[in-house]
Every structure is written in C-alpha cells, then in structure tokens.
PDB file of N, CA and C in Angstrom:
ATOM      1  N   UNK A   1     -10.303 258.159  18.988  1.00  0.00           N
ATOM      2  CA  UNK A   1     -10.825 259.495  18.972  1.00  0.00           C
ATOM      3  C   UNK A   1      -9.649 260.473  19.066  1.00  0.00           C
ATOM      4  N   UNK A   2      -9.794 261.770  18.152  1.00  0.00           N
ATOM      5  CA  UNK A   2      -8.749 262.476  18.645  1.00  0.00           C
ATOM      6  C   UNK A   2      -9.151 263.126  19.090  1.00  0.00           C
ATOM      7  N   UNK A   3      -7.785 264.339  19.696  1.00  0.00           N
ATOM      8  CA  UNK A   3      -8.018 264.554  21.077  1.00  0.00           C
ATOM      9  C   UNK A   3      -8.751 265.834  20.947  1.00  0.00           C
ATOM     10  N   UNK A   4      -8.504 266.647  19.850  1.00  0.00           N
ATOM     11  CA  UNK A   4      -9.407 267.661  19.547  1.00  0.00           C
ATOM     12  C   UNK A   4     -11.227 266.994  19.570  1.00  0.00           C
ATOM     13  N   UNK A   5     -11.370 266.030  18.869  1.00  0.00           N
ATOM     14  CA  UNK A   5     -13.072 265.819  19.278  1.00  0.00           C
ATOM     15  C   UNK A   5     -13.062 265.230  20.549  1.00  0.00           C
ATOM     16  N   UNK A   6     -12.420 264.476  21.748  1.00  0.00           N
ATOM     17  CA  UNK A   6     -12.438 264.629  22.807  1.00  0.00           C
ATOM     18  C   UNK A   6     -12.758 266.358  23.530  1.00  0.00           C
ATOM     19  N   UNK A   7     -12.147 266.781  23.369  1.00  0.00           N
ATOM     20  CA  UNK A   7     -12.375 268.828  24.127  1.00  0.00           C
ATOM     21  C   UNK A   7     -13.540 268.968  23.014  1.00  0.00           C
ATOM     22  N   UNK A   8     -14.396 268.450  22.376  1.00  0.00           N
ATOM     23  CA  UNK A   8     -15.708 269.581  21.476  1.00  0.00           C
ATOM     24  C   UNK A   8     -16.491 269.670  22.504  1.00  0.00           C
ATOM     25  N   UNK A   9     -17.058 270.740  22.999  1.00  0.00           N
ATOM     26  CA  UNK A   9     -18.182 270.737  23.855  1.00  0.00           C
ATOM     27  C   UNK A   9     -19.353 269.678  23.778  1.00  0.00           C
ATOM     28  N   UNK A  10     -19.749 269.537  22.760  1.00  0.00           N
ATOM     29  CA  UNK A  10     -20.561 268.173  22.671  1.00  0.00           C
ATOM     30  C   UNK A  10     -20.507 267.176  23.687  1.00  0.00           C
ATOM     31  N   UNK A  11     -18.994 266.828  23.652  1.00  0.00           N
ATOM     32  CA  UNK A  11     -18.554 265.848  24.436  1.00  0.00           C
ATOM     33  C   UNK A  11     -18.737 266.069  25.767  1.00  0.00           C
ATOM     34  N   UNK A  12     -18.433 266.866  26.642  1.00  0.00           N
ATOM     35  CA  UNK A  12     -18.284 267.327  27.752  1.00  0.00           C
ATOM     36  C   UNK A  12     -19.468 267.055  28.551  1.00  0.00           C
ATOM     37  N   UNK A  13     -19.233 266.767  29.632  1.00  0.00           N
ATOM     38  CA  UNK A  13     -20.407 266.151  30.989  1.00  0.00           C
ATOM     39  C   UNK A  13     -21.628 267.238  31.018  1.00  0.00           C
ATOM     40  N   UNK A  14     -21.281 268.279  31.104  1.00  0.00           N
ATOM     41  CA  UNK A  14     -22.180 268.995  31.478  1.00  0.00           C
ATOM     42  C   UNK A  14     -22.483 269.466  33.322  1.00  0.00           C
ATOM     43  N   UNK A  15     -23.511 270.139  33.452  1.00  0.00           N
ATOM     44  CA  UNK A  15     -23.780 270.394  35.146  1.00  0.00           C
ATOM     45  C   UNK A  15     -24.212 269.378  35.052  1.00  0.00           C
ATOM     46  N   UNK A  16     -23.864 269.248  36.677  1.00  0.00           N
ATOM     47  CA  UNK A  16     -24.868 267.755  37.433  1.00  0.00           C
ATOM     48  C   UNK A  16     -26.632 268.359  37.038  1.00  0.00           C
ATOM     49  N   UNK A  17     -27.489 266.995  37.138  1.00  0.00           N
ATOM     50  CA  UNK A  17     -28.272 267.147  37.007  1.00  0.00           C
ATOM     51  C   UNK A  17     -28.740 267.811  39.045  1.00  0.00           C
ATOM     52  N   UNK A  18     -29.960 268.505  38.833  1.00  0.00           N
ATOM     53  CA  UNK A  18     -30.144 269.163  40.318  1.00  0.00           C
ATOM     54  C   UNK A  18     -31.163 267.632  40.990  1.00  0.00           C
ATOM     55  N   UNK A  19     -30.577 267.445  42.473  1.00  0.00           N
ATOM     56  CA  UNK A  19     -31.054 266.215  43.344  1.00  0.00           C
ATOM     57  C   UNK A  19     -31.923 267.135  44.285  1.00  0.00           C
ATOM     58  N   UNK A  20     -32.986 267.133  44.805  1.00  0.00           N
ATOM     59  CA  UNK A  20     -33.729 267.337  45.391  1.00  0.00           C
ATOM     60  C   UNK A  20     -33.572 266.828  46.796  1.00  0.00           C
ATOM     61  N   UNK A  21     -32.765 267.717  47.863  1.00  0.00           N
ATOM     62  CA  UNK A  21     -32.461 267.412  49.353  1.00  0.00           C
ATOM     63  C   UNK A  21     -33.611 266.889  49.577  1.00  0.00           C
ATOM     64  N   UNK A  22     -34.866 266.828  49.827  1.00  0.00           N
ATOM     65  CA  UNK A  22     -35.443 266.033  50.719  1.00  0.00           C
ATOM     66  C   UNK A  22     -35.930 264.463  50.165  1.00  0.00           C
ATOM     67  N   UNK A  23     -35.927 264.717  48.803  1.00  0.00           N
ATOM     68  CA  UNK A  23     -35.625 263.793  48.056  1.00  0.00           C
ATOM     69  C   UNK A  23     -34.682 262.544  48.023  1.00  0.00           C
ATOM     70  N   UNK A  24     -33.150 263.513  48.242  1.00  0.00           N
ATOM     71  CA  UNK A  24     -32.570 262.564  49.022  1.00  0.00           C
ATOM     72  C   UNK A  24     -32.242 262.049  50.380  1.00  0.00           C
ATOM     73  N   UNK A  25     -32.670 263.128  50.873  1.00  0.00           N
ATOM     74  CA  UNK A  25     -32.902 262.347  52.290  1.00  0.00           C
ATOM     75  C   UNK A  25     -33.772 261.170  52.772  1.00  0.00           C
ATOM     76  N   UNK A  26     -34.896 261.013  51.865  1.00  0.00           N
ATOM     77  CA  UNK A  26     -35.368 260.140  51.980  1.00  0.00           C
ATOM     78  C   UNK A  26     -35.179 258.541  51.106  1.00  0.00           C
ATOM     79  N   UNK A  27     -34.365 258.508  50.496  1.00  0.00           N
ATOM     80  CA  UNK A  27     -33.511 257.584  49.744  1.00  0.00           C
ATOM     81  C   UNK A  27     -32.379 256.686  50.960  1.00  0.00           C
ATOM     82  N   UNK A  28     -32.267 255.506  50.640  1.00  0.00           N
ATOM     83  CA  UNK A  28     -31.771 254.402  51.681  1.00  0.00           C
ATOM     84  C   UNK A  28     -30.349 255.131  51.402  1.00  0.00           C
ATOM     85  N   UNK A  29     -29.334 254.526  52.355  1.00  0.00           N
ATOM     86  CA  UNK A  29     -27.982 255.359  52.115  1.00  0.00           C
ATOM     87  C   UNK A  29     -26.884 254.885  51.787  1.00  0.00           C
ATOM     88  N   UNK A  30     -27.554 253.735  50.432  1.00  0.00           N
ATOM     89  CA  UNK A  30     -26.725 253.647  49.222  1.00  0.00           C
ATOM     90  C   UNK A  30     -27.075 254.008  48.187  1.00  0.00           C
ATOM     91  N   UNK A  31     -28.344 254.612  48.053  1.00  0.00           N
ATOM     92  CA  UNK A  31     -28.691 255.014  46.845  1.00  0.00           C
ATOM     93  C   UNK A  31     -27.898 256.770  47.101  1.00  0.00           C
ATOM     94  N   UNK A  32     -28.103 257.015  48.474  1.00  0.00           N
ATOM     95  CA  UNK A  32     -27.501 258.222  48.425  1.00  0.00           C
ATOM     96  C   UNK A  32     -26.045 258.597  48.086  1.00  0.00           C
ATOM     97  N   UNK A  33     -25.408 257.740  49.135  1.00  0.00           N
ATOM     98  CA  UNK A  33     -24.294 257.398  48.241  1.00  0.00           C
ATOM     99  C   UNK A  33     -23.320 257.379  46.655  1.00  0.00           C
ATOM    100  N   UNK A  34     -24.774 256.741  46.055  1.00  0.00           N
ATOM    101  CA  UNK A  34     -24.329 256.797  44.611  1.00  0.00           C
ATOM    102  C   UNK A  34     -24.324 257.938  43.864  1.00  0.00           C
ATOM    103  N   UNK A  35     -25.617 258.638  44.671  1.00  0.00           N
ATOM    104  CA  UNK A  35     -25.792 260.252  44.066  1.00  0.00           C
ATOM    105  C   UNK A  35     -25.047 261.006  44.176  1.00  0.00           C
ATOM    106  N   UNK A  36     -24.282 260.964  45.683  1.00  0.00           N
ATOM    107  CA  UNK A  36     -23.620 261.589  45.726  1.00  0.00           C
ATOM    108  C   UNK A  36     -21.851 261.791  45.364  1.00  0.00           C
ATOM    109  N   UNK A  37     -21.535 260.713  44.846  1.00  0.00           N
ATOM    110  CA  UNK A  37     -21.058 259.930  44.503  1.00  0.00           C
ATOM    111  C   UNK A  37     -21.019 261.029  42.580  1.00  0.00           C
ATOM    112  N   UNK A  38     -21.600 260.427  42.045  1.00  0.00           N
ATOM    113  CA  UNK A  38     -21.990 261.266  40.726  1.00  0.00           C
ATOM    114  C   UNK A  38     -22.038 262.504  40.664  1.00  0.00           C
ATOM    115  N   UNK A  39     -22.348 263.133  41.568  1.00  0.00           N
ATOM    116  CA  UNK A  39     -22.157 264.500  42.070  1.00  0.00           C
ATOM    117  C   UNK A  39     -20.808 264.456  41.850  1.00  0.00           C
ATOM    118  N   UNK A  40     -20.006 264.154  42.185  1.00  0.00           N
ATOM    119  CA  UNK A  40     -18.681 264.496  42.597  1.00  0.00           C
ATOM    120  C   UNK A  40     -17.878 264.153  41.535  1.00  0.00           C
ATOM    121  N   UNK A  41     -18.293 263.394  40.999  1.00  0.00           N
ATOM    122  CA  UNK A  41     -17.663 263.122  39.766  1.00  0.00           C
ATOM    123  C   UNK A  41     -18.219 264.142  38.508  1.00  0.00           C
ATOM    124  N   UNK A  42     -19.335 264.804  38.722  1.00  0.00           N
ATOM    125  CA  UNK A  42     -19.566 265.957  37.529  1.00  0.00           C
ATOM    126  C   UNK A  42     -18.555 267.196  37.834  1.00  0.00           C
ATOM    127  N   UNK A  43     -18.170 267.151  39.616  1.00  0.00           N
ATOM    128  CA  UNK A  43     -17.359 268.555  39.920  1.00  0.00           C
ATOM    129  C   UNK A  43     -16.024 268.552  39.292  1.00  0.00           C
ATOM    130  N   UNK A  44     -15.543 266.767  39.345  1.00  0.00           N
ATOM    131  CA  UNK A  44     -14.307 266.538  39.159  1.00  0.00           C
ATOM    132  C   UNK A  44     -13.823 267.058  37.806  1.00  0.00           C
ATOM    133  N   UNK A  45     -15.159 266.474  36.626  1.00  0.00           N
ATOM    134  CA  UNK A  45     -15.317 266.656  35.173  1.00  0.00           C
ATOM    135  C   UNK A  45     -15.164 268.328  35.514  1.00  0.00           C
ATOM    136  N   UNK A  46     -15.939 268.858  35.754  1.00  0.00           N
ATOM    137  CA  UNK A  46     -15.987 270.450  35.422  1.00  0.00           C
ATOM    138  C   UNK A  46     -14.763 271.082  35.656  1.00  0.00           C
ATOM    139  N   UNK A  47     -13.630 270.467  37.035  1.00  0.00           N
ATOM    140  CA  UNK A  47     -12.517 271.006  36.996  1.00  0.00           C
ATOM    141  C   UNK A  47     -11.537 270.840  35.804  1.00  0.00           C
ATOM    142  N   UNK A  48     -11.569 269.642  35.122  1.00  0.00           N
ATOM    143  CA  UNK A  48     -11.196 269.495  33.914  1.00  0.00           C
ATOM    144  C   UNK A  48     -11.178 270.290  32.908  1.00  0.00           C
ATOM    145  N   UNK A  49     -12.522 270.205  32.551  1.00  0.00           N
ATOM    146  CA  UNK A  49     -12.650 271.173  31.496  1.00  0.00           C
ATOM    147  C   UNK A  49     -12.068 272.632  31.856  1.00  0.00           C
ATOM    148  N   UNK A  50     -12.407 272.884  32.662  1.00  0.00           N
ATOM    149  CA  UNK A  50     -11.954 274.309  32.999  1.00  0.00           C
ATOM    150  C   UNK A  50     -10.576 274.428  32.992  1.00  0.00           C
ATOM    151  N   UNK A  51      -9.574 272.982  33.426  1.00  0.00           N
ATOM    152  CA  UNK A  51      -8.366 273.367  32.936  1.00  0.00           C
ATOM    153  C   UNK A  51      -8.036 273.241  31.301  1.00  0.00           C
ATOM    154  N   UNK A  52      -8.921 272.358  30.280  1.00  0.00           N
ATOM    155  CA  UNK A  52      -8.904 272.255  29.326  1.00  0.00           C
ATOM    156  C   UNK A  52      -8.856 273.726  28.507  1.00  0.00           C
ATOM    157  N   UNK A  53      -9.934 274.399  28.834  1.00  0.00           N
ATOM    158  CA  UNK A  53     -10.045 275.725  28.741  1.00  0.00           C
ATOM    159  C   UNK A  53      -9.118 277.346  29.147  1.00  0.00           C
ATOM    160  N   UNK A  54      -8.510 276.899  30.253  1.00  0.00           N
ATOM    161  CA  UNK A  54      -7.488 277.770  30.339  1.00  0.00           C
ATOM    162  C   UNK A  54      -6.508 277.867  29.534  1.00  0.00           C
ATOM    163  N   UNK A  55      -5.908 279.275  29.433  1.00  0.00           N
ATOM    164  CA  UNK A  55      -4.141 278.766  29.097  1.00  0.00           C
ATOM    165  C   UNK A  55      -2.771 278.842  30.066  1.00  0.00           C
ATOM    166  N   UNK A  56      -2.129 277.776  28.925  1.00  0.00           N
ATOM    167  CA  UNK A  56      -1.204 277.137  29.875  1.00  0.00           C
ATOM    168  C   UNK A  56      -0.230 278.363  30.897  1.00  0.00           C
ATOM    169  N   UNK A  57       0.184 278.035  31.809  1.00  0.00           N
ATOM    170  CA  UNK A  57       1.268 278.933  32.824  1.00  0.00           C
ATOM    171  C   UNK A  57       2.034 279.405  32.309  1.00  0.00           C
ATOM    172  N   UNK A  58       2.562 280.347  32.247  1.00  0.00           N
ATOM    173  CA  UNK A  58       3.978 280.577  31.661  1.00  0.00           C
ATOM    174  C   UNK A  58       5.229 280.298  32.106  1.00  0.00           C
ATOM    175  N   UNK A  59       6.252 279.558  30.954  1.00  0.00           N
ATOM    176  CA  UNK A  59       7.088 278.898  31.371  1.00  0.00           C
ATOM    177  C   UNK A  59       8.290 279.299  31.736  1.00  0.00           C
ATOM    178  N   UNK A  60       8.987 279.262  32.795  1.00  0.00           N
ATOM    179  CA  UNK A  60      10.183 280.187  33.335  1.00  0.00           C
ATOM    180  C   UNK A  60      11.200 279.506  32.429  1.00  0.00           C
ATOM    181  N   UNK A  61      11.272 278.484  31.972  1.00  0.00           N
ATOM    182  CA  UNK A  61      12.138 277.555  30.917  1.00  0.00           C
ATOM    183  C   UNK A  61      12.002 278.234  30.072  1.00  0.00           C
ATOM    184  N   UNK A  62      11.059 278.417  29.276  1.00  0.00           N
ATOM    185  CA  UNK A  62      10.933 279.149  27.584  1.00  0.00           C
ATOM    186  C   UNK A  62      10.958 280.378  27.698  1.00  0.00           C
ATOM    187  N   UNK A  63      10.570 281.002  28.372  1.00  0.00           N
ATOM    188  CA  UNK A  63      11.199 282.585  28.805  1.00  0.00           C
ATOM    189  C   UNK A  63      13.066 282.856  28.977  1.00  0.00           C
ATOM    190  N   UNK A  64      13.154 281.428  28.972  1.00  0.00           N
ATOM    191  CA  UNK A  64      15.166 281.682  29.175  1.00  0.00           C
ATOM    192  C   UNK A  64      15.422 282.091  27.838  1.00  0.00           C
ATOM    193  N   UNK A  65      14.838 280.721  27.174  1.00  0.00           N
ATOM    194  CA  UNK A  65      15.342 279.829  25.925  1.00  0.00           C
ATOM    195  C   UNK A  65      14.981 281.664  25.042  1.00  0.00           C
ATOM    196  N   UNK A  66      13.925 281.970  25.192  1.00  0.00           N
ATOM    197  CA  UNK A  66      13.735 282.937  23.999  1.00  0.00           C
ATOM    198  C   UNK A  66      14.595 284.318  24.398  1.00  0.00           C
ATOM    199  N   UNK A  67      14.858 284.302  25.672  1.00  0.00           N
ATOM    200  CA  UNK A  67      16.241 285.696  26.102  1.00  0.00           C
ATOM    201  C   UNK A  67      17.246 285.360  25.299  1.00  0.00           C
ATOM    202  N   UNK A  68      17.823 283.850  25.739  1.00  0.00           N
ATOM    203  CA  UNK A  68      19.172 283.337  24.929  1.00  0.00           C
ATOM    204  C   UNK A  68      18.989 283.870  23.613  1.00  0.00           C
ATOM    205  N   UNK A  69      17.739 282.860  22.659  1.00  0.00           N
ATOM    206  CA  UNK A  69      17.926 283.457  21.109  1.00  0.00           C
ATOM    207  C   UNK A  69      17.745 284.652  20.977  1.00  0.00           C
ATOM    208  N   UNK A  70      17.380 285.541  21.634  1.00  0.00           N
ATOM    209  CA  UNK A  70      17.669 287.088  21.140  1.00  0.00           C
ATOM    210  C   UNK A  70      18.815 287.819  21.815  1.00  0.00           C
ATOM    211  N   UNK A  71      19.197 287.148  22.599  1.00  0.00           N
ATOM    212  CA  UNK A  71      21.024 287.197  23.246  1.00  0.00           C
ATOM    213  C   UNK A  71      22.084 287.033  21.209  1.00  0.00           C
ATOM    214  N   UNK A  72      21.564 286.161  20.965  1.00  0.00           N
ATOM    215  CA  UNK A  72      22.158 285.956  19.781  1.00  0.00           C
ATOM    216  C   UNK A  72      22.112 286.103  18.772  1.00  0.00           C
TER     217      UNK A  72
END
C-alpha cells in the first residue's frame, strides 16, 4: 500500500464507538478491560492522524541552509 492511500480518510479508525457506563459496569472485568483497552487504542489512532494532518515544525536547520543560499 502506498503511503498516500494509507492517510485517505477512508482508511482511518474513526471515533470510538460510544460504551455505555453502566453497561460496562456491569460486564466481568475482562471484558472491561478489553473495552477499555480499544478505547485507548482509538485515542492513540486519533493522535496520529492528527499528527498526520498537521504541518511539519519548522526547521532551525533549513532556515540556516536557506540564509546561507541567499548569503550567496
């Protein structure tokens, strides 16, 4: 896969689906576990994307490099 259809939104996790607290409270506490568990792994995904989506920092390196070539 390349990496551009990897980042298509298509692809992307999406929000967690919504768990119903009493719902899970009443679930043994490995099933909770797992939920919660998946939970955390949709937050992890979303931080991703969101860095996928940003742009990059600006670089105190390439800010030299482009003084120099117009030094010259």
């Amino acid at each position: 896969m390349r990496a551009a259809d990897a980042c298509a939104p298509s692809r992307r996790l999406g929000e967690a689906p919504y768990s119903d607290p009493s719902a899970l409270a009443a679930m043994p506490p490995r099933a909770r576990a797992l939920i919660d568990g998946s939970i955390e792994l949709f937050r992890r995904a979303a931080r991703l994307d969101a860095t996928l989506d940003a742009s990059p920092p600006p670089s105190p390196a390439r800010d030299m490099i482009e003084r120099l070539r117009g030094a010259f």
